[in-house]
N, C-alpha and C. Protein backbone atom coordinates (compact mmCIF):
# COMPACT_ATOMS: atom_id res chain seq x y z
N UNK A 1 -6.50 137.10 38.59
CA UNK A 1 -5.05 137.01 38.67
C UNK A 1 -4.70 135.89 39.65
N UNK A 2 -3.62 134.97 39.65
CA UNK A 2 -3.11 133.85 40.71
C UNK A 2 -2.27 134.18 41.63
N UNK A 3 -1.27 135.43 41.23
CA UNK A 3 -0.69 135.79 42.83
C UNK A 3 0.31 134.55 42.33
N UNK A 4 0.31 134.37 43.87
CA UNK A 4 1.45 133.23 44.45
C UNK A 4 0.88 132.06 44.50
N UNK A 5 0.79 131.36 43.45
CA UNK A 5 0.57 130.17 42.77
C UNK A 5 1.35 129.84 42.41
N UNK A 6 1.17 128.44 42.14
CA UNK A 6 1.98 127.69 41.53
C UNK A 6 1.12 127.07 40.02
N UNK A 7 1.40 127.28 38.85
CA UNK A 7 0.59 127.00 37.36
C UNK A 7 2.23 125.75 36.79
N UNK A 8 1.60 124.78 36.91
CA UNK A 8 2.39 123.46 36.02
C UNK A 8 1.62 123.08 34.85
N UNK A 9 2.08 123.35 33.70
CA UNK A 9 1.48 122.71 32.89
C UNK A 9 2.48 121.56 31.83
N UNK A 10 2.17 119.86 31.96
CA UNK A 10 2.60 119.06 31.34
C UNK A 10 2.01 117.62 30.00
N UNK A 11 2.63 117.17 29.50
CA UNK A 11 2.24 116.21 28.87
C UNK A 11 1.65 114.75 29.60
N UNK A 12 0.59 114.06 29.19
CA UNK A 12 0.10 113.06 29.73
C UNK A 12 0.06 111.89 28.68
N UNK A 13 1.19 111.72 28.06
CA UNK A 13 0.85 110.56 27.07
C UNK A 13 0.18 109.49 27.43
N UNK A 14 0.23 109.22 27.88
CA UNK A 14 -0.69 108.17 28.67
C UNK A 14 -2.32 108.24 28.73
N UNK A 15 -2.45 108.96 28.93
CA UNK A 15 -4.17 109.70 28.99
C UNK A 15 -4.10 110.37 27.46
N UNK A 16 -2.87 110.79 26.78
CA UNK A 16 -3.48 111.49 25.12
C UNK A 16 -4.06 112.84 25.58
N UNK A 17 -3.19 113.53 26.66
CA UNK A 17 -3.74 114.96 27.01
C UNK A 17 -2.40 115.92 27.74
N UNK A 18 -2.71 117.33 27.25
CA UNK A 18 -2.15 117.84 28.40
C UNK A 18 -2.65 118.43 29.23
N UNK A 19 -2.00 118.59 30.71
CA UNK A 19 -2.52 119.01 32.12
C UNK A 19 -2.04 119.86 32.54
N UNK A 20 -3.15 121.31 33.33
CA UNK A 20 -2.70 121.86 34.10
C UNK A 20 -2.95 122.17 35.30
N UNK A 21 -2.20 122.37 36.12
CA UNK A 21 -2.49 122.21 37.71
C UNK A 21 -2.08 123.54 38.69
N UNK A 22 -2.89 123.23 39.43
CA UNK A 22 -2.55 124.55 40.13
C UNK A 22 -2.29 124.37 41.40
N UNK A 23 -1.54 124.25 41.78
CA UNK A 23 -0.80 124.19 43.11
C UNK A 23 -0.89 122.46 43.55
N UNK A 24 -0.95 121.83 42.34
CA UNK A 24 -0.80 120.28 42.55
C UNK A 24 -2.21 120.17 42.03
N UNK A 25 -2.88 120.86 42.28
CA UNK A 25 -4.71 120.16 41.97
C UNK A 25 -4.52 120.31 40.21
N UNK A 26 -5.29 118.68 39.48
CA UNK A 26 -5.56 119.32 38.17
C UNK A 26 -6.76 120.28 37.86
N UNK A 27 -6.55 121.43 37.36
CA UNK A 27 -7.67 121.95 36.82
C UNK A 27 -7.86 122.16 35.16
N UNK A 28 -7.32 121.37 34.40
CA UNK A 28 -7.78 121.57 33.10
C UNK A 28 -6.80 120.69 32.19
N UNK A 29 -7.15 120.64 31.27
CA UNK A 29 -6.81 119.40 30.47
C UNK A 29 -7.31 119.84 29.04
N UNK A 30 -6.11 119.33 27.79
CA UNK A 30 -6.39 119.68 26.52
C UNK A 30 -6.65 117.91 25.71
N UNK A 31 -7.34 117.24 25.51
CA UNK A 31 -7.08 116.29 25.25
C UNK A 31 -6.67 116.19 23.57
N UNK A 32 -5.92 115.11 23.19
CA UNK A 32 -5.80 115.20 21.75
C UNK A 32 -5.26 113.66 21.43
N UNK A 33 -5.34 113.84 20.05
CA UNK A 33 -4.84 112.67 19.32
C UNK A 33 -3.72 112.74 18.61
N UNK A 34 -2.74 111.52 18.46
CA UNK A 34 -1.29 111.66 17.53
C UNK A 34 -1.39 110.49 16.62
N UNK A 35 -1.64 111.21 15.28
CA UNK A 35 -1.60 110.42 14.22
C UNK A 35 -0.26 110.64 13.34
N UNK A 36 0.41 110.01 13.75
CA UNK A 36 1.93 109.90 12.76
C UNK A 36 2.07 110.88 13.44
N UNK A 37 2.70 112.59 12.33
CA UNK A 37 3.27 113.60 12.64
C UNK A 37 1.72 114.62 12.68
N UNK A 38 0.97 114.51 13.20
CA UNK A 38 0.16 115.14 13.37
C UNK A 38 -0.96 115.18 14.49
N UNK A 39 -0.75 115.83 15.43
CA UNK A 39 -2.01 115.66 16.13
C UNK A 39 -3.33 116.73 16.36
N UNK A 40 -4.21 115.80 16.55
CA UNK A 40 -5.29 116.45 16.52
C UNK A 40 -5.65 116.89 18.10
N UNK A 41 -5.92 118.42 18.35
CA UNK A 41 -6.10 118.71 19.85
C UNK A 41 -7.85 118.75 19.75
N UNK A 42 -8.58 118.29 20.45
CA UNK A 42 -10.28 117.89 20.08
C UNK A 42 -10.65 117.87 20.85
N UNK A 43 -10.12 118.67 22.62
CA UNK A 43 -11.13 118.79 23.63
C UNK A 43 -10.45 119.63 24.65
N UNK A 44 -10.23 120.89 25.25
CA UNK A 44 -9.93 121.72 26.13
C UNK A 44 -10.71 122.22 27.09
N UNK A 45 -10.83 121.77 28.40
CA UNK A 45 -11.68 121.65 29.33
C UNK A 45 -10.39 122.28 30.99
N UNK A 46 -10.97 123.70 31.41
CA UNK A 46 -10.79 124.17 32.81
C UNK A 46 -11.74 124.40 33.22
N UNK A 47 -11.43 124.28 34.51
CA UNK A 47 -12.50 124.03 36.03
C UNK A 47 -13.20 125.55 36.05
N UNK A 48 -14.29 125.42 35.97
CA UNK A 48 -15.05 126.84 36.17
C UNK A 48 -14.65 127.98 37.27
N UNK A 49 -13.99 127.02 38.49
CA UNK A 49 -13.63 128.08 39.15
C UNK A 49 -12.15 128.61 38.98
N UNK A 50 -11.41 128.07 37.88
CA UNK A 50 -10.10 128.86 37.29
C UNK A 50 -10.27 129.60 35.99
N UNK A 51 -11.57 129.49 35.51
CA UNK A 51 -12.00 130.36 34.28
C UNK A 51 -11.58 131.66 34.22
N UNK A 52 -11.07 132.46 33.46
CA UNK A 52 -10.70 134.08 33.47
C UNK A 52 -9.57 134.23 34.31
N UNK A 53 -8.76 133.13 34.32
CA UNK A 53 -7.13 133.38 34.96
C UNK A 53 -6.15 133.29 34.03
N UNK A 54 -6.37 132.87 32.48
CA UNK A 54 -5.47 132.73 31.72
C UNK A 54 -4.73 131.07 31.80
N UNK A 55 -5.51 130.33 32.38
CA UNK A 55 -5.12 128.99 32.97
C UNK A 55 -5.31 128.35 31.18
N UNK A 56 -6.19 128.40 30.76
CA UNK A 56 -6.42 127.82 29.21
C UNK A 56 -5.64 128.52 28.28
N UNK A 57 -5.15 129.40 28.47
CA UNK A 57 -4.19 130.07 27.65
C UNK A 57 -2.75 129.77 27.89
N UNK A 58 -2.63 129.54 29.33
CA UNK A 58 -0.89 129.02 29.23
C UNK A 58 -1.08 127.76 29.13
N UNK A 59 -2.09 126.55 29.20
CA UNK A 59 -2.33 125.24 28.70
C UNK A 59 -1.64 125.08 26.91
N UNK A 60 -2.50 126.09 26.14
CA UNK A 60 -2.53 126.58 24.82
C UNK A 60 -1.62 126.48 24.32
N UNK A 61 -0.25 127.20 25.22
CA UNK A 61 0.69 128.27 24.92
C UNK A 61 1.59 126.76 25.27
N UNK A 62 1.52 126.17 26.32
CA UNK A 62 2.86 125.07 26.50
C UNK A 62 2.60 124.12 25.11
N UNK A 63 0.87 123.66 24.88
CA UNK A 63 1.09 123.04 23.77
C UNK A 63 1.48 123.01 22.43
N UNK A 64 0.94 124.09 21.74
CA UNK A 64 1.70 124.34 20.77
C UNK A 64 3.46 124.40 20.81
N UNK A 65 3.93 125.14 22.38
CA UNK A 65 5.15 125.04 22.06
C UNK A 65 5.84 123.76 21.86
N UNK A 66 5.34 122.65 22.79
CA UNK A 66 5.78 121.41 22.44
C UNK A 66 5.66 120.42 21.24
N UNK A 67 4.35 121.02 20.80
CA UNK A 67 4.13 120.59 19.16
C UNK A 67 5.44 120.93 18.51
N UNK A 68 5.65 122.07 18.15
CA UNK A 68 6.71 122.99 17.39
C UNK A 68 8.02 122.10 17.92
N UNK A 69 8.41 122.30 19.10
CA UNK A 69 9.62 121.81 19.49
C UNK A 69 9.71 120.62 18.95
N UNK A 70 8.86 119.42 19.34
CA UNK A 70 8.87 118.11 18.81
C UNK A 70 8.56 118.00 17.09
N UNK A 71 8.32 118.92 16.42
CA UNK A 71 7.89 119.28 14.83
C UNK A 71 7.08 118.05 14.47
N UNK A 72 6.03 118.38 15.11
CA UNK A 72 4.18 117.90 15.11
C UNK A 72 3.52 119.09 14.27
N UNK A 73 2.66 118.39 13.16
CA UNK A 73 1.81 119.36 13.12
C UNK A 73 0.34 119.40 13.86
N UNK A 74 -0.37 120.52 13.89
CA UNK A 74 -1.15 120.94 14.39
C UNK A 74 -2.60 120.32 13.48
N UNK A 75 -4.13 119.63 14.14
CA UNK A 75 -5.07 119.66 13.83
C UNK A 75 -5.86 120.31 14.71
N UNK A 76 -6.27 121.54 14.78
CA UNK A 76 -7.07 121.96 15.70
C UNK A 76 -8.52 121.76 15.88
N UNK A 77 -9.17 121.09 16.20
CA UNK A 77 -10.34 120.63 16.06
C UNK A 77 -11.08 121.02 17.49
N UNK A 78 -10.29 121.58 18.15
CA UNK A 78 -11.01 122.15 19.78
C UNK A 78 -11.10 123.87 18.93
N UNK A 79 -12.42 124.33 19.26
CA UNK A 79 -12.90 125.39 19.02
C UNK A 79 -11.64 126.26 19.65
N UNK A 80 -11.58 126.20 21.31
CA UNK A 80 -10.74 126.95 22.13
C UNK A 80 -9.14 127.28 21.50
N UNK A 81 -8.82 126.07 21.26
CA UNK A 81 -7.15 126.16 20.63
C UNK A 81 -7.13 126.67 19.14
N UNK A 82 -8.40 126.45 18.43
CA UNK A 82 -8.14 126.92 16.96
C UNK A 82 -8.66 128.51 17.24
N UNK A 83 -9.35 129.30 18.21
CA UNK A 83 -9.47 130.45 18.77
C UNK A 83 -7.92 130.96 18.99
N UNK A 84 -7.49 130.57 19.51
CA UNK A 84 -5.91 130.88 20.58
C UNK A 84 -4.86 130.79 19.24
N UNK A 85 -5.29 130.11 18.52
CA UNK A 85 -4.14 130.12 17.37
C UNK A 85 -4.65 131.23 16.13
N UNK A 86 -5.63 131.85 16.20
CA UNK A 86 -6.16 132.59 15.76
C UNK A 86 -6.12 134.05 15.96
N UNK A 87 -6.27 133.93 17.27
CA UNK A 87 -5.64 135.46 18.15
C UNK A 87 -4.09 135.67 18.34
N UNK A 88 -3.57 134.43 18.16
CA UNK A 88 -2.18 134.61 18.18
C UNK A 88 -1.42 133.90 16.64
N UNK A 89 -1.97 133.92 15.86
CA UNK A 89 -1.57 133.70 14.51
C UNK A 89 -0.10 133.91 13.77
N UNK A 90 0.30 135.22 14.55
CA UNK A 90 1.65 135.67 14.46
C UNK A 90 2.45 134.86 14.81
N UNK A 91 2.56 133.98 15.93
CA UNK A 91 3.44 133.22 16.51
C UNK A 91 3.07 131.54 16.70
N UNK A 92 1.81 130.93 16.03
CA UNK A 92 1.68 129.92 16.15
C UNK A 92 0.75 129.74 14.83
N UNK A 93 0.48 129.97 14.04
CA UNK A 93 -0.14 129.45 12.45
C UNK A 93 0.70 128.70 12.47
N UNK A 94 2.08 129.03 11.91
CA UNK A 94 2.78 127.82 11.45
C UNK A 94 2.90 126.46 11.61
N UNK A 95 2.53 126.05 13.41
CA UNK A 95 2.53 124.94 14.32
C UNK A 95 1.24 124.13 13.22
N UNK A 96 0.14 124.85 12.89
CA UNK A 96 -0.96 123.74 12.10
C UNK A 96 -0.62 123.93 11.16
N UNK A 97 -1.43 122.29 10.62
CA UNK A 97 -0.84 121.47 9.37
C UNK A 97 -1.12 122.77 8.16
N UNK A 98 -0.40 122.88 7.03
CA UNK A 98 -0.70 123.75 5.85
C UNK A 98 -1.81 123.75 5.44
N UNK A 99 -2.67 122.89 5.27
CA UNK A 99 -3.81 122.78 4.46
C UNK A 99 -4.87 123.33 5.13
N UNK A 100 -4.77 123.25 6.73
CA UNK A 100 -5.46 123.88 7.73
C UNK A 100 -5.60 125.32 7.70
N UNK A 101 -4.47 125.85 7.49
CA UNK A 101 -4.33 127.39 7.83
C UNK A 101 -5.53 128.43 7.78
N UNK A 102 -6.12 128.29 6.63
CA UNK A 102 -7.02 129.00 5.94
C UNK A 102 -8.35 129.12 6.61
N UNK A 103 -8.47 127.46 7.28
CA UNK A 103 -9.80 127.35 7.86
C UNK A 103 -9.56 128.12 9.05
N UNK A 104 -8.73 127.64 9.93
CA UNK A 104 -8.08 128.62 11.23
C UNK A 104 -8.67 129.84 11.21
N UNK A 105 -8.21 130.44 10.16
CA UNK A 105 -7.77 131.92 10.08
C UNK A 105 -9.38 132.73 10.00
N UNK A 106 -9.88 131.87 9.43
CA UNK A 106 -11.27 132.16 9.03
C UNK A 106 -12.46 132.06 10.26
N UNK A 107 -11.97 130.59 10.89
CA UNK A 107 -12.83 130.03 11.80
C UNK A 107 -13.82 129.96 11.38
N UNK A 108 -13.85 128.85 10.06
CA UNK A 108 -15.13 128.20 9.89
C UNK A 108 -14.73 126.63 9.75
């Protein structure tokens, strides 16, 4: 659990990732690619010692929402995020591309 933390998580266009930080320090990063209206998320990486805080899950959770908001579709190609969209399918399938869905759902 983090207590009285501080969890920021933002966009890095610049680097082609998003970041999250914890009390200013980065500890994790989703990196991805934007092809037209589609990007591909293809690398999700937190610091071992924020592992099992839910730190990769609200990373997860800001990205897709900003996908959706900005109406991006989704290539999930990071094991972790096509997991997270999997367990949460109810509220984020839609965010990946159509043709994707199936594989998602399956995780193969």
């Amino acid at each position: 659990m983090l207590g009285c933390v501080s969890v920021v998580v933002t966009d890095n266009p610049q680097l082609s990732r998003y970041e999250v930080r914890v009390d200013a320090d980065l500890v994790g990063f989703a990196q991805y690619r934007l092809q037209q209206a589609q990007v591909a998320i293809f690398h999700t990486e937190v610091d071992a010692a924020h592992q099992g805080q839910g730190i990769g899950s609200q990373l997860a959770k800001y990205a897709l929402d900003d996908l959706r908001e900005r109406g991006l579709e989704l290539a999930p190609t990071c094991p972790f995020i096509a997991a997270f969209v999997r367990r949460y399918a109810d509220v984020y399938l839609d965010v990946v591309a159509e043709p994707l869905r199936e594989q998602v759902l399956t995780g193969s």
